[in-house]
Protein backbone atom coordinates (compact mmCIF):
# COMPACT_ATOMS: atom_id res chain seq x y z
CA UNK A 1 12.42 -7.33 -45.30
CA UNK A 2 12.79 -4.34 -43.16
CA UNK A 3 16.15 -3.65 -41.45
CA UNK A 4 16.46 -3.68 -37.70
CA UNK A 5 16.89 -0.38 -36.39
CA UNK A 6 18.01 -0.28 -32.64
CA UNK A 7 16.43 2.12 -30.33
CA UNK A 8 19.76 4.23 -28.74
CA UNK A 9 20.32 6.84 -26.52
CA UNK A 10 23.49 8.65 -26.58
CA UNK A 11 24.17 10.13 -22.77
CA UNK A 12 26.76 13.32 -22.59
CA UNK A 13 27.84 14.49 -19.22
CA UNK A 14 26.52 18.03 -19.73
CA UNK A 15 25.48 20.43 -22.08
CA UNK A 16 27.10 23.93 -20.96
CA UNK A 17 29.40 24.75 -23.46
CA UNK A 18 30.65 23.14 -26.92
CA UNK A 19 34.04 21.70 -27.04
CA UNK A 20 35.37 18.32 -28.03
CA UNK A 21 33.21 16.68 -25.85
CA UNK A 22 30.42 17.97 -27.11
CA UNK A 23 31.72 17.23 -31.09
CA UNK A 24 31.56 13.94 -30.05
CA UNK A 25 28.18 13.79 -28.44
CA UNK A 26 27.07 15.46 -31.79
CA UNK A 27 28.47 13.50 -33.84
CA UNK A 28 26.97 10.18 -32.24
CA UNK A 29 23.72 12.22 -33.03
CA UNK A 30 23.84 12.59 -36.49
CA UNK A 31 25.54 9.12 -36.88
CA UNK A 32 22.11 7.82 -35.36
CA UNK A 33 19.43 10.38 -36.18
CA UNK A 34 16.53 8.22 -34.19
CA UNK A 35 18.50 8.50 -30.99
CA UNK A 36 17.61 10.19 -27.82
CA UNK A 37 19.95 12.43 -25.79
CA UNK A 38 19.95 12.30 -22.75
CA UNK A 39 22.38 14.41 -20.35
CA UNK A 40 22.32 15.59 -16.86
CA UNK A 41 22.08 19.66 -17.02
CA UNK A 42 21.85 21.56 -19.81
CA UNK A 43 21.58 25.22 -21.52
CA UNK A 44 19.05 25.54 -23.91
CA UNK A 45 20.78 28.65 -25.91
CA UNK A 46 23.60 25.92 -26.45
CA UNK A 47 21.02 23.10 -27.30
CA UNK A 48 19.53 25.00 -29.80
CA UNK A 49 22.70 26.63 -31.33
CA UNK A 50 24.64 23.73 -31.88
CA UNK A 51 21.42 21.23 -33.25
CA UNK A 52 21.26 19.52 -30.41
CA UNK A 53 17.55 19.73 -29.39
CA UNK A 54 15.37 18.11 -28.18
CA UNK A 55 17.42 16.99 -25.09
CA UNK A 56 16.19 14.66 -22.17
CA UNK A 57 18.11 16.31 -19.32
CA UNK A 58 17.72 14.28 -15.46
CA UNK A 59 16.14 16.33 -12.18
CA UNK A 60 19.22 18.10 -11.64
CA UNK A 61 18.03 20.33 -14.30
CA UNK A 62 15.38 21.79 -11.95
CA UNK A 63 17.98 22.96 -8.84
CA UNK A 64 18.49 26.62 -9.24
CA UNK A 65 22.02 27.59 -9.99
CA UNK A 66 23.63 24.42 -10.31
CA UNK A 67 25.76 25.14 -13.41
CA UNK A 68 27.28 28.43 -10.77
CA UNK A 69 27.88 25.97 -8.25
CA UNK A 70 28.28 22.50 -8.74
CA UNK A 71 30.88 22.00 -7.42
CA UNK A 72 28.92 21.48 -4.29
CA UNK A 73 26.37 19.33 -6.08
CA UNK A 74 29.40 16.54 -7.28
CA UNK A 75 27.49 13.41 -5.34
CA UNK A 76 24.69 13.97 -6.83
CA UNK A 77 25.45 13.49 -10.48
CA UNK A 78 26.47 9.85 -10.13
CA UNK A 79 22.55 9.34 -8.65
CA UNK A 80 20.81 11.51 -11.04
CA UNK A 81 22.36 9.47 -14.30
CA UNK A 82 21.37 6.20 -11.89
CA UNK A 83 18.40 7.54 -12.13
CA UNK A 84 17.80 7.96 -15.98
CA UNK A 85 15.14 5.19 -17.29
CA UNK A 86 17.14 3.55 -20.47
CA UNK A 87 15.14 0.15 -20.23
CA UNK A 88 13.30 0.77 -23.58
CA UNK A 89 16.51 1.27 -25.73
CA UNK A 90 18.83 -1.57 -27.41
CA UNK A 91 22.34 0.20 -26.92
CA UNK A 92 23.47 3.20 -24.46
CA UNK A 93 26.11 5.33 -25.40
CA UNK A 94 28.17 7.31 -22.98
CA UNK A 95 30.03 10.44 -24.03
CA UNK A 96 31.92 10.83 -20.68
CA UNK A 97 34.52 12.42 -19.32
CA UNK A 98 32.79 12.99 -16.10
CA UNK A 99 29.66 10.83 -14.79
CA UNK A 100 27.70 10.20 -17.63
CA UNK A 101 29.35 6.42 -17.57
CA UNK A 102 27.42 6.25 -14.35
CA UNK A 103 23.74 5.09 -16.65
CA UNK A 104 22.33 1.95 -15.54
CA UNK A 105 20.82 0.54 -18.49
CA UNK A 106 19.13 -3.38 -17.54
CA UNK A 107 21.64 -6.14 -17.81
CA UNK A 108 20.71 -6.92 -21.29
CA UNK A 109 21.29 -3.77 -22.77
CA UNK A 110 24.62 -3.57 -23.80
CA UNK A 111 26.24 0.44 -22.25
CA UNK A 112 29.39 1.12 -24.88
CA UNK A 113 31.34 3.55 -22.97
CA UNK A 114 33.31 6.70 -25.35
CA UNK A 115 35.54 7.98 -22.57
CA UNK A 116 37.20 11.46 -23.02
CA UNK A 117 39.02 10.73 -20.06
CA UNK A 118 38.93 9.50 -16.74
CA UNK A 119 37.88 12.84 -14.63
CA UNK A 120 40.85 14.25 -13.85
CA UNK A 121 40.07 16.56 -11.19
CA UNK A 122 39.69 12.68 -9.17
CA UNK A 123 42.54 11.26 -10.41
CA UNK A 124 45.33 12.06 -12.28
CA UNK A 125 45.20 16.45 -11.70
CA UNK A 126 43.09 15.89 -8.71
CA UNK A 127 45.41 18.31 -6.24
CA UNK A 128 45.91 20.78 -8.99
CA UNK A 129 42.31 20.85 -9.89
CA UNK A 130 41.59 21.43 -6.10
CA UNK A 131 44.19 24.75 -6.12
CA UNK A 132 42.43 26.05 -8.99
CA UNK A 133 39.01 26.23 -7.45
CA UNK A 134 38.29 29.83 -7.56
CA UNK A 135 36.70 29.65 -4.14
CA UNK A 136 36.75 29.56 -0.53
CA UNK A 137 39.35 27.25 1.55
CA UNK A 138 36.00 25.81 3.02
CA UNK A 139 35.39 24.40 -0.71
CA UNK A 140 38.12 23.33 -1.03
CA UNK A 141 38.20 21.15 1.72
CA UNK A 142 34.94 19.81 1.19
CA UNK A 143 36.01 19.06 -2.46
CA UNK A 144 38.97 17.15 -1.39
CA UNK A 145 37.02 15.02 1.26
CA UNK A 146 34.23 14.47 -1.49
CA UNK A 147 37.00 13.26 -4.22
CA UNK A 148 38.13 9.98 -2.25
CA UNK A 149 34.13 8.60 -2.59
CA UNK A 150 33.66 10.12 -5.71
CA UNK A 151 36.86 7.93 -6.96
CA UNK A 152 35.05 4.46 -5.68
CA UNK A 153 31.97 5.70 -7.67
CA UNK A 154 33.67 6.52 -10.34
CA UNK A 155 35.46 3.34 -10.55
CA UNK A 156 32.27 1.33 -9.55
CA UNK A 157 30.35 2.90 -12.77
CA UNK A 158 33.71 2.17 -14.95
CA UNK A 159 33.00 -1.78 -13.81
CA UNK A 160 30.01 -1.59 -15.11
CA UNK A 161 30.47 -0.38 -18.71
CA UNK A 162 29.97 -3.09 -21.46
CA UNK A 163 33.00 -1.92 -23.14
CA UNK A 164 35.46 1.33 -23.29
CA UNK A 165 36.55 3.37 -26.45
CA UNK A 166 38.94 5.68 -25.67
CA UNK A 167 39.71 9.20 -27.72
CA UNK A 168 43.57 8.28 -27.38
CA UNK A 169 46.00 5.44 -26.72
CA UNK A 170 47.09 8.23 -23.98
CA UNK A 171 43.32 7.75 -22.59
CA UNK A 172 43.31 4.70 -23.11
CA UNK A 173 46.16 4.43 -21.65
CA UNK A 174 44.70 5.85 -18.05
CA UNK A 175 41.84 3.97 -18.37
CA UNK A 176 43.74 0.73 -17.77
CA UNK A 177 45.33 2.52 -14.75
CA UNK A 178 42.70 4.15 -13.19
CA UNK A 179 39.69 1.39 -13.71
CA UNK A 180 41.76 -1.80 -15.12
CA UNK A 181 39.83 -1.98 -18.42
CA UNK A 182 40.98 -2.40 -21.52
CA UNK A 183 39.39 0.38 -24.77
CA UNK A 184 39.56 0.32 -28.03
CA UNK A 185 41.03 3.70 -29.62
CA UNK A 186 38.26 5.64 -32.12
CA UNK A 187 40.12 8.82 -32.63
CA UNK A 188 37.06 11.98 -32.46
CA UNK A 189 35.72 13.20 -35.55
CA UNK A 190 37.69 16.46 -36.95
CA UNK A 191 36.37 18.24 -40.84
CA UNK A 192 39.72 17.52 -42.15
CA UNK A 193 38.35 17.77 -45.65
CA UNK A 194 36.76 20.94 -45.51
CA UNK A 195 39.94 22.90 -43.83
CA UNK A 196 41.74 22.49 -46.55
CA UNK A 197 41.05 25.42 -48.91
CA UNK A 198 41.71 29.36 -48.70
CA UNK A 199 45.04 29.17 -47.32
CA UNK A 200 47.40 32.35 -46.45
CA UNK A 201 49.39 32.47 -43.64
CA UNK A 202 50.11 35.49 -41.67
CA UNK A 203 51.93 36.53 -38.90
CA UNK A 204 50.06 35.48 -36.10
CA UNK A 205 50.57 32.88 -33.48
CA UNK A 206 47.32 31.58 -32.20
CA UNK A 207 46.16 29.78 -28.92
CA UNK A 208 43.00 27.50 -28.86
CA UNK A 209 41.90 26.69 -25.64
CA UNK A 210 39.40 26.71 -22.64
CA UNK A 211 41.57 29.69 -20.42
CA UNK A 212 42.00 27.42 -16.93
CA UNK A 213 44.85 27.17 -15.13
CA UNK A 214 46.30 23.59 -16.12
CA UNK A 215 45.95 24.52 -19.95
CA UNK A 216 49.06 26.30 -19.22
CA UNK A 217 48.38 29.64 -21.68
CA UNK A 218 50.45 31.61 -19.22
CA UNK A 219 53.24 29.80 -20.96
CA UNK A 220 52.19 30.90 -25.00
CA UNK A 221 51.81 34.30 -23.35
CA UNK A 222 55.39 34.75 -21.51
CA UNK A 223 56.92 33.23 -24.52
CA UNK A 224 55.33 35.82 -26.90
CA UNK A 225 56.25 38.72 -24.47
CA UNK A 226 60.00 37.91 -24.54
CA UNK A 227 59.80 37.60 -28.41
CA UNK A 228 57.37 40.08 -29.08
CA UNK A 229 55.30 38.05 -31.50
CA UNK A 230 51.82 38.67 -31.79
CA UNK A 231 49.73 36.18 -30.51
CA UNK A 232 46.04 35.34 -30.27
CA UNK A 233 44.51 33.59 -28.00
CA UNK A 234 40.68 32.24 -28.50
CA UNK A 235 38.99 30.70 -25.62
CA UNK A 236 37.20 31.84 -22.48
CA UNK A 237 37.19 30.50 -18.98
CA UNK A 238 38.58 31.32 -15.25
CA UNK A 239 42.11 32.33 -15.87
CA UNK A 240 41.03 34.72 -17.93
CA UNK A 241 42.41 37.81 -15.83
CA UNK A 242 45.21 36.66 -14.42
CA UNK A 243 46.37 35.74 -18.59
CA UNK A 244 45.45 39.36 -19.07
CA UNK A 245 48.05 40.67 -16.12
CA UNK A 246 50.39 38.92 -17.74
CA UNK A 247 49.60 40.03 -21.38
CA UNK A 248 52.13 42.62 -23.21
CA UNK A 249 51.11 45.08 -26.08
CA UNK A 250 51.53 41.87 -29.01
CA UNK A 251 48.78 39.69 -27.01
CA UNK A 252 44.93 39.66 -28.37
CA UNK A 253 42.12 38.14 -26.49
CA UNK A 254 39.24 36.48 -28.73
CA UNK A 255 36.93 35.06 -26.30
CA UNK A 256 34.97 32.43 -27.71
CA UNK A 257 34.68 32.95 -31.08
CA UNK A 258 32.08 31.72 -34.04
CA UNK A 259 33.28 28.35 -36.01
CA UNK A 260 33.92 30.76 -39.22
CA UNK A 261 36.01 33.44 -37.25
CA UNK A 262 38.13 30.11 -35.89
CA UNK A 263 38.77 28.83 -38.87
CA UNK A 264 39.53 32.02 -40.00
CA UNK A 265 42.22 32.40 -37.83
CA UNK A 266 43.30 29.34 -37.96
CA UNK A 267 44.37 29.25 -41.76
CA UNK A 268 45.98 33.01 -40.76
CA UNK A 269 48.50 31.60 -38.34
CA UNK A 270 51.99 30.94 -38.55
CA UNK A 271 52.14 28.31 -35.68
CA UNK A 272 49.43 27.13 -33.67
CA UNK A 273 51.26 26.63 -29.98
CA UNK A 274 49.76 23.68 -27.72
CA UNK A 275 51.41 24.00 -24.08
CA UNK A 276 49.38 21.89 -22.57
CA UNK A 277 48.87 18.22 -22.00
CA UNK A 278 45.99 17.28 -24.07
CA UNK A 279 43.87 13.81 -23.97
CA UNK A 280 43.58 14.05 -27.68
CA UNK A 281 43.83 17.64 -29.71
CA UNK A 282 40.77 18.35 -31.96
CA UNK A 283 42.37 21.88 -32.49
CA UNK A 284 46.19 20.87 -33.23
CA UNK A 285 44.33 18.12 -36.14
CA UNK A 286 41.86 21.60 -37.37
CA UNK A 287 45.21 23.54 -37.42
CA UNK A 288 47.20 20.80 -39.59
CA UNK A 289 44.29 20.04 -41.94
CA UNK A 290 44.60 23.39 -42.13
CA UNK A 291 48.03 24.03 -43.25
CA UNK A 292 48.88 25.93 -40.43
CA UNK A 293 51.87 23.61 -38.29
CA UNK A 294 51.76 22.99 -34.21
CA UNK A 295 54.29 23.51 -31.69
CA UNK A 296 53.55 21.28 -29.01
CA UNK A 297 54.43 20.22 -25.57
CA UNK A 298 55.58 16.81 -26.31
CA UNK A 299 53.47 14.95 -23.81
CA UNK A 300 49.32 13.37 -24.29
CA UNK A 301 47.40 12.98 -27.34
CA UNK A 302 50.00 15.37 -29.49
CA UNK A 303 51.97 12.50 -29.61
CA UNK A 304 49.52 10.56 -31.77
CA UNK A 305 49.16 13.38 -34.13
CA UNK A 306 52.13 15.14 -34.98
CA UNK A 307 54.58 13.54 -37.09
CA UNK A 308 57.74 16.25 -36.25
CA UNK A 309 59.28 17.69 -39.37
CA UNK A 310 55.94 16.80 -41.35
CA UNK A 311 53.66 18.67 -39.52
CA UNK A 312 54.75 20.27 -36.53
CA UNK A 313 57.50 20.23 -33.59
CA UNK A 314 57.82 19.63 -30.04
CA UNK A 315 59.36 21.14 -26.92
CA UNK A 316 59.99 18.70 -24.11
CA UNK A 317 59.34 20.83 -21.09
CA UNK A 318 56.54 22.88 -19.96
CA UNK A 319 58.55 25.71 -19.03
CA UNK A 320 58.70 29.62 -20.81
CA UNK A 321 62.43 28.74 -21.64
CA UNK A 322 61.44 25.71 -23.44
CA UNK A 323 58.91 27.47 -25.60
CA UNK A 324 60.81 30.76 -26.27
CA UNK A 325 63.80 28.53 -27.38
CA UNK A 326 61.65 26.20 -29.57
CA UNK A 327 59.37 29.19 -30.62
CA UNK A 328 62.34 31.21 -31.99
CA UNK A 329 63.49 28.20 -33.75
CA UNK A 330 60.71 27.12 -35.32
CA UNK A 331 60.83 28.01 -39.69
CA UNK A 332 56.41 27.58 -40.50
CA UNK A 333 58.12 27.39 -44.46
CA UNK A 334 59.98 24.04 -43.76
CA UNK A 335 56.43 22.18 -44.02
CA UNK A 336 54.97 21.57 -47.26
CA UNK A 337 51.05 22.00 -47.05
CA UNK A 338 49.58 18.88 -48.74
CA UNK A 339 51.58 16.61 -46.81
CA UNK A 340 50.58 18.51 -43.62
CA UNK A 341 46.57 17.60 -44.54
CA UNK A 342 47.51 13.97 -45.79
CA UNK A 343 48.92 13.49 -42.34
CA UNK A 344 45.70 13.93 -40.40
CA UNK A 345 43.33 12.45 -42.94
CA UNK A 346 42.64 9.25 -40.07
CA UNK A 347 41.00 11.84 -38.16
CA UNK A 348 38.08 12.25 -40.46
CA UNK A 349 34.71 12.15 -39.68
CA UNK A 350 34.21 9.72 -42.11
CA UNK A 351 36.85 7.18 -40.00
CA UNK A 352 34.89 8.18 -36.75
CA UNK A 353 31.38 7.14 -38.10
CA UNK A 354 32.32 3.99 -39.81
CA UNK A 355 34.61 2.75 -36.46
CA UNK A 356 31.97 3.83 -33.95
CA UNK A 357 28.74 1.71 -36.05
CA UNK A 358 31.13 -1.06 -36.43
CA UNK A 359 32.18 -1.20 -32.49
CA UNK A 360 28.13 -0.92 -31.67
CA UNK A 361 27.01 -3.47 -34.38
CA UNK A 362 29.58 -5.75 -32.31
CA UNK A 363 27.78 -5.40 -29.02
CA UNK A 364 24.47 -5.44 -30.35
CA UNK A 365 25.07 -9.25 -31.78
């Protein structure tokens, strides 16, 4: 007797860079090889690089520039997902931390929701994510007069999801505040198992991060200054020049860097430093499988992954006194290696895929 094989499509909010997001959207791939993926813009450089192709992408994918300017294109992502024909499949997933939760699959197609977070430039950082537009005051306006309709869409798609995973009790968390559902936590898929080999560390302190404003680098920076520690910082984004105005002699820019070079780095460090408030941490798990410990603002996702004195430490406030005091204190030797990797083995790919078929065999009953 054959098995039943559902027909799914797996529906990421864009394709435009790869970060956790994108892990995840992955990850759903390979966990269900048939499906189709579906998303709302896309580049193909990063489809192809990352295995993602071939990619359904909606009519947005035809307006010139959007990707350069969409931030005065936001209304019209909620229609163009709307818009997406999903009546053939048996199960939709959402990978969504924007508007991909916005599908409309028919009533008897069950949509299982994995939620990054609720958007947080409309809710919870919605007036900082406004003062970081790198734009005009008209923008910004226009961006705050769009976010109180984009909230009641937002929350109108939410209503309609069959049910919510979350990447975090912390996201899970806001997704009982901000749309009154309940999710079930399926932590994102992280190699754990293949980080832990060719260990040295060094001298380094590293950064891992997308360089905008609320990931609060300035901090790791200022803090490195005053102790003139060398530190590396890996990521790319709009802050990048102001970070580099503040940089002294000891600071390194990486830019994006390849997955070997990361790694690289990563088992190199003394400390990986997370300043910022972080819906899960896919890079403070890599660093701890790793060997390498995290110092962390103790706020978000860190929480659910660093077990202080095992495999990391914490400072309680987001402030360049905070770290330098915590960062001057902190002894990388006090943490023995093989109970730094035992303490992240949940967050195995391995966990991910059997939770996630498990949560869609449930919904496909």
């Amino acid at each position: 007797m054959r098995t039943f094989e559902p027909r799914i499509a797996v529906v990421h909010d864009k394709l435009w860079q790869f970060g956790g997001g994108e892990r995840v959207a992955l990850a759903l791939r390979e966990l269900w090889p048939g499906a189709d993926l579906f998303t709302s813009t896309y580049d193909p450089r990063i489809a192809a690089a990352f295995g993602f192709d071939p990619v359904r992408a909606t009519w947005l994918q035809r307006v010139p520039h959007l990707e350069s300017a969409h931030h005065f294109f936001l209304p019209l992502y909620d229609r163009a997902f709307r818009s997406l024909d999903l009546s053939s499949y048996d199960l939709v997933i959402s990978s969504s931390a924007m508007f991909a939760k916005s599908v409309r699959p028919p009533p008897s197609v069950p949509h299982l929701c994995y939620c990054h977070t609720p958007p947080r430039f409309l809710w919870d950082m919605r007036d900082e994510a406004i003062r970081e537009l790198q734009s005009s005051a008209a923008l910004k306006l226009a961006v705050t007069a769009m976010s109180h309709w984009l909230r009641r869409t937002d929350r109108f798609a939410a209503s309609r999801v069959t049910h919510f995973v979350a990447n975090s009790s912390h996201v899970a968390g806001r997704i009982h505040e901000h749309y009154g559902r309940e999710a079930d936590v399926i932590y994102p898929p992280v190699s754990v198992g293949s980080l832990d080999r060719d260990f040295t560390r060094g001298h380094h302190v590293l950064v891992l991060a997308r360089l905008f404003p609320h990931k609060r680098v300035d901090l790791a920076i200022e803090a490195c200054n005053r102790l003139r520690l060398p530190l590396e910082v890996v990521g790319e984004g709009s802050d990048r020049p102001r970070l580099e105005s503040l940089a002294g002699p000891t600071i390194t820019f990486r830019g994006w860097v390849r997955e070997e070079e990361k790694i690289d780095l990563i088992r190199h460090a003394r400390v990986l430093i997370a300043p910022q408030v972080e819906d899960f941490g896919i890079a403070t798990v890599e660093a701890i499988a790793a060997g390498t410990p995290v110092l962390s603002l103790r706020a978000g996702g860190a929480l659910e992954i660093i077990d202080e004195g095992v495999n990391g430490a914490f400072f309680n406030e987001q402030s360049t006194e905070a770290l330098v005091e915590a960062l001057a204190m902190f002894d990388e030797d006090a943490f023995d290696r093989v109970a730094m990797h035992a303490s992240v083995s949940r967050f195995s790919q391995e966990s991910f895929a059997r939770a996630m078929r498990d949560c869609a065999t449930a919904l496909l009953r």
